[in-house]
Structures are given as structure tokens and as C-alpha cells.
N, C-alpha and C. Protein backbone atom coordinates (compact mmCIF):
# COMPACT_ATOMS: atom_id res chain seq x y z
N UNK A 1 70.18 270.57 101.27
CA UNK A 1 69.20 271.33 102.04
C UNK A 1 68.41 270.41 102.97
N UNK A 2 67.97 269.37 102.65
CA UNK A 2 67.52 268.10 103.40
C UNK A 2 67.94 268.12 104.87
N UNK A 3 69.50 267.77 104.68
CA UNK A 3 70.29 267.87 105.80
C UNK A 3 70.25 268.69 106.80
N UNK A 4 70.28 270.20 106.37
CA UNK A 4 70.09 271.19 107.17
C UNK A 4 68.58 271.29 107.82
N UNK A 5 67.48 270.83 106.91
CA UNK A 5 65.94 270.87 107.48
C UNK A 5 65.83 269.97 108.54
N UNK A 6 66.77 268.70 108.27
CA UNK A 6 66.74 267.82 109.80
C UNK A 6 67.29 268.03 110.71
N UNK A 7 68.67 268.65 110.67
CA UNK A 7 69.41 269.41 112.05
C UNK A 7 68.35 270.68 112.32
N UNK A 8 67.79 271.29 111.71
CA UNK A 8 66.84 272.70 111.92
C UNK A 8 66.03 271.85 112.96
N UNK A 9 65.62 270.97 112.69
CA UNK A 9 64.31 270.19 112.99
C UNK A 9 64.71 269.62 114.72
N UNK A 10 65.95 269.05 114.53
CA UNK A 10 66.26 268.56 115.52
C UNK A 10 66.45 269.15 116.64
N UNK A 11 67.08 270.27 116.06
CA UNK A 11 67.75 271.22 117.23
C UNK A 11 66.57 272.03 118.22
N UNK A 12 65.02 272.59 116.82
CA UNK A 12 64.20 272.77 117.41
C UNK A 12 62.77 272.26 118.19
N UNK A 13 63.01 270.79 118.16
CA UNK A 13 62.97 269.76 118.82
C UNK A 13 63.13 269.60 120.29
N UNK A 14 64.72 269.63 120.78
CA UNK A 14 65.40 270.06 121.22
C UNK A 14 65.36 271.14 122.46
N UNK A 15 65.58 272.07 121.74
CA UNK A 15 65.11 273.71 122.57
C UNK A 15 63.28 273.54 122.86
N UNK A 16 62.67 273.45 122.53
CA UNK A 16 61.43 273.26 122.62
C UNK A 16 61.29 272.05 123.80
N UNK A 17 61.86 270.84 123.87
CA UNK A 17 61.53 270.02 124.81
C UNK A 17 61.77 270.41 125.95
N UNK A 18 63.73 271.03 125.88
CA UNK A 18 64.26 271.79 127.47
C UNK A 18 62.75 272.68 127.79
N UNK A 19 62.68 273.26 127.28
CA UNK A 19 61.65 274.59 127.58
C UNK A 19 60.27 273.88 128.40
N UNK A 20 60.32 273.36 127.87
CA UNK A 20 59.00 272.28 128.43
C UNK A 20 58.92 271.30 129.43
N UNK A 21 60.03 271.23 129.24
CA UNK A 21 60.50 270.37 130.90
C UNK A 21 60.54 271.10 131.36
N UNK A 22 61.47 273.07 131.85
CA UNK A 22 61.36 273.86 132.50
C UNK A 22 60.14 274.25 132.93
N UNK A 23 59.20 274.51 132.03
CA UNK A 23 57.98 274.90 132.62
C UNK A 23 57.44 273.43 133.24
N UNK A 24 57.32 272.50 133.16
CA UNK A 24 56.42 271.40 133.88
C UNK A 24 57.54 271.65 135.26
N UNK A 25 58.96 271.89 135.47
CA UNK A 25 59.37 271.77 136.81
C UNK A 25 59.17 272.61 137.48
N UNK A 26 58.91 274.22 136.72
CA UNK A 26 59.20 275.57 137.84
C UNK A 26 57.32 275.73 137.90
N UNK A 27 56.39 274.65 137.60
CA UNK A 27 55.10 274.78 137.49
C UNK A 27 55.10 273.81 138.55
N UNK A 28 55.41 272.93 138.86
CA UNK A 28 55.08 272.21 139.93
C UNK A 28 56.39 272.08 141.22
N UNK A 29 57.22 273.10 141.16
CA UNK A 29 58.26 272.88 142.07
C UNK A 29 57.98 274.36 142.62
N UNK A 30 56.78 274.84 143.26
CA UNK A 30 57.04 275.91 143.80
C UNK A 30 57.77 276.63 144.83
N UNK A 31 57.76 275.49 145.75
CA UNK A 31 59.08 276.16 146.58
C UNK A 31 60.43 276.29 146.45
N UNK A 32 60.37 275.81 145.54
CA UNK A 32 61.80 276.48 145.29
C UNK A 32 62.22 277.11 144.27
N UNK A 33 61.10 277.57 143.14
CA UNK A 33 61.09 278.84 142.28
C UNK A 33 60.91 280.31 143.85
N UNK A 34 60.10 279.62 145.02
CA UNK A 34 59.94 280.65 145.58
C UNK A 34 61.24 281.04 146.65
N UNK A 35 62.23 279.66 146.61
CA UNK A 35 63.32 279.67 147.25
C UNK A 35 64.19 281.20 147.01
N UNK A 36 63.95 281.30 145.08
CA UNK A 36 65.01 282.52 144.54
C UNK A 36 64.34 283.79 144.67
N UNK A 37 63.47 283.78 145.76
CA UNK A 37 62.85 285.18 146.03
C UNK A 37 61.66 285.57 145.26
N UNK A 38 61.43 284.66 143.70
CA UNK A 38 60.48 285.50 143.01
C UNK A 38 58.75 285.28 143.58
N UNK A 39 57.67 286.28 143.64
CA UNK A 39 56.61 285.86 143.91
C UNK A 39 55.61 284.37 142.71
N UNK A 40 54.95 284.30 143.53
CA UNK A 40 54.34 283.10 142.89
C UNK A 40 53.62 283.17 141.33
N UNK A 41 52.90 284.32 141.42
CA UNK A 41 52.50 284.87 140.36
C UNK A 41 53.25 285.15 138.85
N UNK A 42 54.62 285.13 139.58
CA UNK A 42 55.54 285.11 138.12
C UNK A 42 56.19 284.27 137.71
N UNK A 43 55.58 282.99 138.79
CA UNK A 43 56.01 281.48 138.36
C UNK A 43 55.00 281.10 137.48
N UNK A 44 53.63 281.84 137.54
CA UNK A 44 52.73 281.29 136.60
C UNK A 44 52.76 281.57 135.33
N UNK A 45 53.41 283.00 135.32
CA UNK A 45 53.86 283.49 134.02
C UNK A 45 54.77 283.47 133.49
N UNK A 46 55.91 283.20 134.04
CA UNK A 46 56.60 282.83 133.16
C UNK A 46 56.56 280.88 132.74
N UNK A 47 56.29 279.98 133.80
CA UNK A 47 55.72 278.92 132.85
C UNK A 47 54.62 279.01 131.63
N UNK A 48 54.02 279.87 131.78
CA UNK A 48 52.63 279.71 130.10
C UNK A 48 53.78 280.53 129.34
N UNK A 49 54.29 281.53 129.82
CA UNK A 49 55.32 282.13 128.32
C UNK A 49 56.73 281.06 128.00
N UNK A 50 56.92 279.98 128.90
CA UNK A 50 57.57 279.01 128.02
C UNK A 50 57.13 278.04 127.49
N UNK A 51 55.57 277.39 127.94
CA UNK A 51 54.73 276.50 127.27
C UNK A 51 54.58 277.11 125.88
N UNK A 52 54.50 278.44 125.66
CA UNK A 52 53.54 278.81 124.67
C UNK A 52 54.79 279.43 123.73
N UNK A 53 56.00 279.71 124.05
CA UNK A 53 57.01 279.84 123.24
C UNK A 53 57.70 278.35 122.45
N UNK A 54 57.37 277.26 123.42
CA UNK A 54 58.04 276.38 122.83
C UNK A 54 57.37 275.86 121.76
N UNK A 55 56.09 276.13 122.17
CA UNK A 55 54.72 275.12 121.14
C UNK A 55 55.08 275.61 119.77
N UNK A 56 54.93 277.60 119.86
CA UNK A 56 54.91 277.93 118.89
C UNK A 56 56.35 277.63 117.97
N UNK A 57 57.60 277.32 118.72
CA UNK A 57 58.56 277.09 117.67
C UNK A 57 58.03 275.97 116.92
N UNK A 58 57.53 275.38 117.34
CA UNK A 58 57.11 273.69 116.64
C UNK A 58 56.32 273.97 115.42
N UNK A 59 55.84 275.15 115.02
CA UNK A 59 54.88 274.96 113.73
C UNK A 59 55.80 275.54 112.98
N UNK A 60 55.81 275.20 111.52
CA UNK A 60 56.57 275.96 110.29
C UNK A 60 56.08 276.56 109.68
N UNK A 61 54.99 277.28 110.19
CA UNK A 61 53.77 277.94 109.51
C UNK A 61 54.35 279.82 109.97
N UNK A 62 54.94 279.38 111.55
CA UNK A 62 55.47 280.84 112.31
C UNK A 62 56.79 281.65 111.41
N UNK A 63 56.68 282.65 111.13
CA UNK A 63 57.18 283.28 110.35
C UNK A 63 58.85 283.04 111.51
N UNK A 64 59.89 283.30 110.52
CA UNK A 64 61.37 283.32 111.16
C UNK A 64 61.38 284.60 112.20
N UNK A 65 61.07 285.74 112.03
CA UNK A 65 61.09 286.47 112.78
C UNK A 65 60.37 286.59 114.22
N UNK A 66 59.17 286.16 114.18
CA UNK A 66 58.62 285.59 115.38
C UNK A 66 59.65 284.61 116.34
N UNK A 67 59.90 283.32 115.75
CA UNK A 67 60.90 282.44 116.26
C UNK A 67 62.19 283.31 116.26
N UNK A 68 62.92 283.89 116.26
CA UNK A 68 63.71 284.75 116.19
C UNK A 68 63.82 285.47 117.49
N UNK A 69 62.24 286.24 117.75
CA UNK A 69 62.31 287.05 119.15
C UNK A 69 62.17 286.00 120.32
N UNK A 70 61.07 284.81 119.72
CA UNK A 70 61.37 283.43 121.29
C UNK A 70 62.60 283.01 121.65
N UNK A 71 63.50 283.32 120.53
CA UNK A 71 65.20 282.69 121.01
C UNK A 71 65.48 283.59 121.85
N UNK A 72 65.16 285.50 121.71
CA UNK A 72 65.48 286.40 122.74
C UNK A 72 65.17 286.15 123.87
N UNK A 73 63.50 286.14 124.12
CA UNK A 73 63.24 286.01 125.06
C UNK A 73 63.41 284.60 125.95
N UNK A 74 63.67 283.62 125.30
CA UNK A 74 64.45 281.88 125.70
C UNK A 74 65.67 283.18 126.25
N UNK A 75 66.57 283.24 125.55
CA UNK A 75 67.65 283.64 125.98
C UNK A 75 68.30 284.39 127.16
N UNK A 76 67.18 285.48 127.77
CA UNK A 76 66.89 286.51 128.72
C UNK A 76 66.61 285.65 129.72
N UNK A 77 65.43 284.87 129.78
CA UNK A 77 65.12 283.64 130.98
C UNK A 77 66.28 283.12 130.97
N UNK A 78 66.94 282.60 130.12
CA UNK A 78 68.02 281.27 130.95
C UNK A 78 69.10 282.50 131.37
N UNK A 79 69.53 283.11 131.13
CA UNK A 79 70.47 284.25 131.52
C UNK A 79 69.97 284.40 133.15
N UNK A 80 68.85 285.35 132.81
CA UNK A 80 67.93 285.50 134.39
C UNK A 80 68.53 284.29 135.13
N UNK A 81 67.60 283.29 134.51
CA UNK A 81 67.98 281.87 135.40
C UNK A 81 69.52 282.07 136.58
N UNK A 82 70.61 282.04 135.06
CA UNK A 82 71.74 281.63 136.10
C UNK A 82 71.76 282.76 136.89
N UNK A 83 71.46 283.71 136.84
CA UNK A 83 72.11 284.87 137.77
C UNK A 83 71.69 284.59 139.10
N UNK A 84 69.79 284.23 139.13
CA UNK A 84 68.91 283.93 140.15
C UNK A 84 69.28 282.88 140.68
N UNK A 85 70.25 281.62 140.27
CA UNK A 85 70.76 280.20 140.81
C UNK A 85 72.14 280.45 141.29
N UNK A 86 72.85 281.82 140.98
CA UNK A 86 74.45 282.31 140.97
C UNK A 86 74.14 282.59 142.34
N UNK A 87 72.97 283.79 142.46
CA UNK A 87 72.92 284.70 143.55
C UNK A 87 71.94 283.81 144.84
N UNK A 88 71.51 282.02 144.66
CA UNK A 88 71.06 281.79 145.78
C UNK A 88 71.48 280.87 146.25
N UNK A 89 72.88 280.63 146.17
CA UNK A 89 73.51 279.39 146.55
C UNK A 89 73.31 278.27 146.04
N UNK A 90 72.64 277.89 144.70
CA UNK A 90 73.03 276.79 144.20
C UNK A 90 73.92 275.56 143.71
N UNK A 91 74.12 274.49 144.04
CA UNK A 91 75.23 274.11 143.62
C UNK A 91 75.93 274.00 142.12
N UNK A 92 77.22 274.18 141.47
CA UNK A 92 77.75 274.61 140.46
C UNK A 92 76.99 274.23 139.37
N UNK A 93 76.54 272.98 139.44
CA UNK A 93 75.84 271.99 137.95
C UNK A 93 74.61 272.74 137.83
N UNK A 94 73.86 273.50 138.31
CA UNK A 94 72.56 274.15 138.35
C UNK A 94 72.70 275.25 138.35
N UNK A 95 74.08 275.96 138.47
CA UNK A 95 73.90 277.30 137.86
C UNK A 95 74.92 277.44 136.22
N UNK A 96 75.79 276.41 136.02
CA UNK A 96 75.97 276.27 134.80
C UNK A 96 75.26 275.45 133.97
N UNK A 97 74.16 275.11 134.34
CA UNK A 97 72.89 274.34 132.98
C UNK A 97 72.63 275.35 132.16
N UNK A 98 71.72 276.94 132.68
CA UNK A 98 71.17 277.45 131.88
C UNK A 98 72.62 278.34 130.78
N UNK A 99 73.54 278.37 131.59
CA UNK A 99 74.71 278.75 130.41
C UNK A 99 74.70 277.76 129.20
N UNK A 100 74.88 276.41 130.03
CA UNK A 100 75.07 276.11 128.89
C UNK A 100 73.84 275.48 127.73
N UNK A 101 72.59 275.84 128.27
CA UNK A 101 71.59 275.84 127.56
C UNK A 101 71.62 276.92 126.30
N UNK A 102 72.34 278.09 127.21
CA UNK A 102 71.87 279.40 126.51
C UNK A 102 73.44 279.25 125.31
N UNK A 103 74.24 278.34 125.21
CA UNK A 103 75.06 278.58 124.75
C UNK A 103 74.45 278.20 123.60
N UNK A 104 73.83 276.43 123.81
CA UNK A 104 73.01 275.58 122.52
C UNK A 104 71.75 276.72 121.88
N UNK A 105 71.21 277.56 122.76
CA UNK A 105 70.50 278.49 122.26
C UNK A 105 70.90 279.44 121.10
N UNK A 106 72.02 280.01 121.62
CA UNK A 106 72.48 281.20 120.54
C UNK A 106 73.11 280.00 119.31
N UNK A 107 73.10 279.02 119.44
CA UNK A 107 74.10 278.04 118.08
C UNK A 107 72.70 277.70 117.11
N UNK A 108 72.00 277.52 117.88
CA UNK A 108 70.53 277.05 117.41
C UNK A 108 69.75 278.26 116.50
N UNK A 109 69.95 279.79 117.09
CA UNK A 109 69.64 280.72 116.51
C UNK A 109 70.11 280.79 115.04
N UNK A 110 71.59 280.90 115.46
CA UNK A 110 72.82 280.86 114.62
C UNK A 110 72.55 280.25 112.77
N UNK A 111 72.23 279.28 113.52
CA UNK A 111 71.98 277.84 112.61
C UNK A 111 70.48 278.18 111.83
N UNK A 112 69.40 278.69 112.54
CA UNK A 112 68.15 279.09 111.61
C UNK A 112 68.51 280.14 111.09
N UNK A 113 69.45 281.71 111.50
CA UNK A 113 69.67 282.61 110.63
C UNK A 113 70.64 282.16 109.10
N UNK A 114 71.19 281.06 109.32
CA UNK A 114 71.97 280.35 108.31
C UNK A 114 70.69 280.08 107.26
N UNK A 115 69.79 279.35 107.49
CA UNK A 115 69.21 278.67 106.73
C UNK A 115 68.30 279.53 106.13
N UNK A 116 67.79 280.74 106.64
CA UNK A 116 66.90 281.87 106.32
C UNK A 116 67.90 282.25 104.72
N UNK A 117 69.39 282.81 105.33
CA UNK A 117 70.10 283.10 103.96
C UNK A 117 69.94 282.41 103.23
N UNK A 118 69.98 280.87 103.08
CA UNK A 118 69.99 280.05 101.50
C UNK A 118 68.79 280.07 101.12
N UNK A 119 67.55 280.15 101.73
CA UNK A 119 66.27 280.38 101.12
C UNK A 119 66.21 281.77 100.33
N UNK A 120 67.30 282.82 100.87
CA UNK A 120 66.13 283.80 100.03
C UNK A 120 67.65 284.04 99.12
């Protein structure tokens, strides 16, 4: 079980840092969050809803189900993402990051619904 609490740990580590680098870039790179059409206002919001999704994966105090719906909503943004980097001419490596973010995402999910089963 050890083992698994440090890959848990790592992975959400991990997802939590990407997330946080995303918000420090689409928080200070506004022109070109505003490049993909969206207004400015929903650059502000959606950086505090990934500051504040990532923080909260970091405590072990947050019930699994909470962390559970931040993987959804992680999941919906990076999806969004590629479609919004598909549909504005980005070059290939920047519209396959958030795939393959979102791929480590759903493995990462994967991997805490694993560990939920051996606890109970």
C-alpha cells in the first residue's frame, strides 16, 4: 500500500503542478488566450478555477469525491483546450499537449479510483 500512496502522491503532484503552470501562463499570456477568441474575463476565471482546483487536490483531508469532480472538470478544460488550439491554427505539439495531458489525467483518475477500492 506504501507503494501505491507514493505513485498516488506523485502523480498528484504532477497534475497539480501542469495545472499551475497553466494558470500562471494563460494568467499572464493574455494575448494569446485572447488570440482563441475567448473574452478576457474568462481568462480570469478560468485561471482561479485551476489555481484553486489544483491546491485543493494537494490536501488529503478533501474527500475522493470532490477530487474526483476536479479530474472532470481538469478534464473538460484540457479537452476545450485542444479543440480551441485545433480550431486556431496552432502548431501540432500545442494542440496535442492537452490530449496528451488529458490522457495522464484519466490514468491518474484511474489509479485513485483503484486505491479508493482497497481502502474500503
Amino acid at each position: 500500500m506504501k507503494r501505491e500512496k507514493i505513485i498516488y502522491w506523485s502523480l498528484t503532484c504532477a497534475i497539480s503542478f501542469f495545472m499551475l503552470f497553466s494558470a500562471y501562463y494563460s494568467g499572464t499570456h493574455a494575448a494569446e488566450f485572447a488570440k482563441m477568441g475567448f473574452p478576457e474575463y474568462f481568462r480570469i476565471e478560468l485561471t482561479t478555477a485551476k489555481i484553486i482546483g489544483a491546491m485543493v487536490l494537494l490536501f488529503p483531508q478533501v474527500p475522493v469525491k470532490i477530487k474526483e469532480w476536479i479530474y472532470v472538470a481538469f478534464s473538460i478544460n484540457l479537452f476545450s483546450a485542444f479543440l480551441a488550439k485545433l480550431n486556431t491554427g496552432y502548431p501540432v505539439i500545442g494542440v496535442i499537449e492537452p490530449l496528451t495531458v488529458l490522457g495522464l489525467l484519466i490514468y491518474f483518475a484511474w489509479y485513485l479510483h483503484k486505491l479508493e477500492l482497497r481502502k474500503a
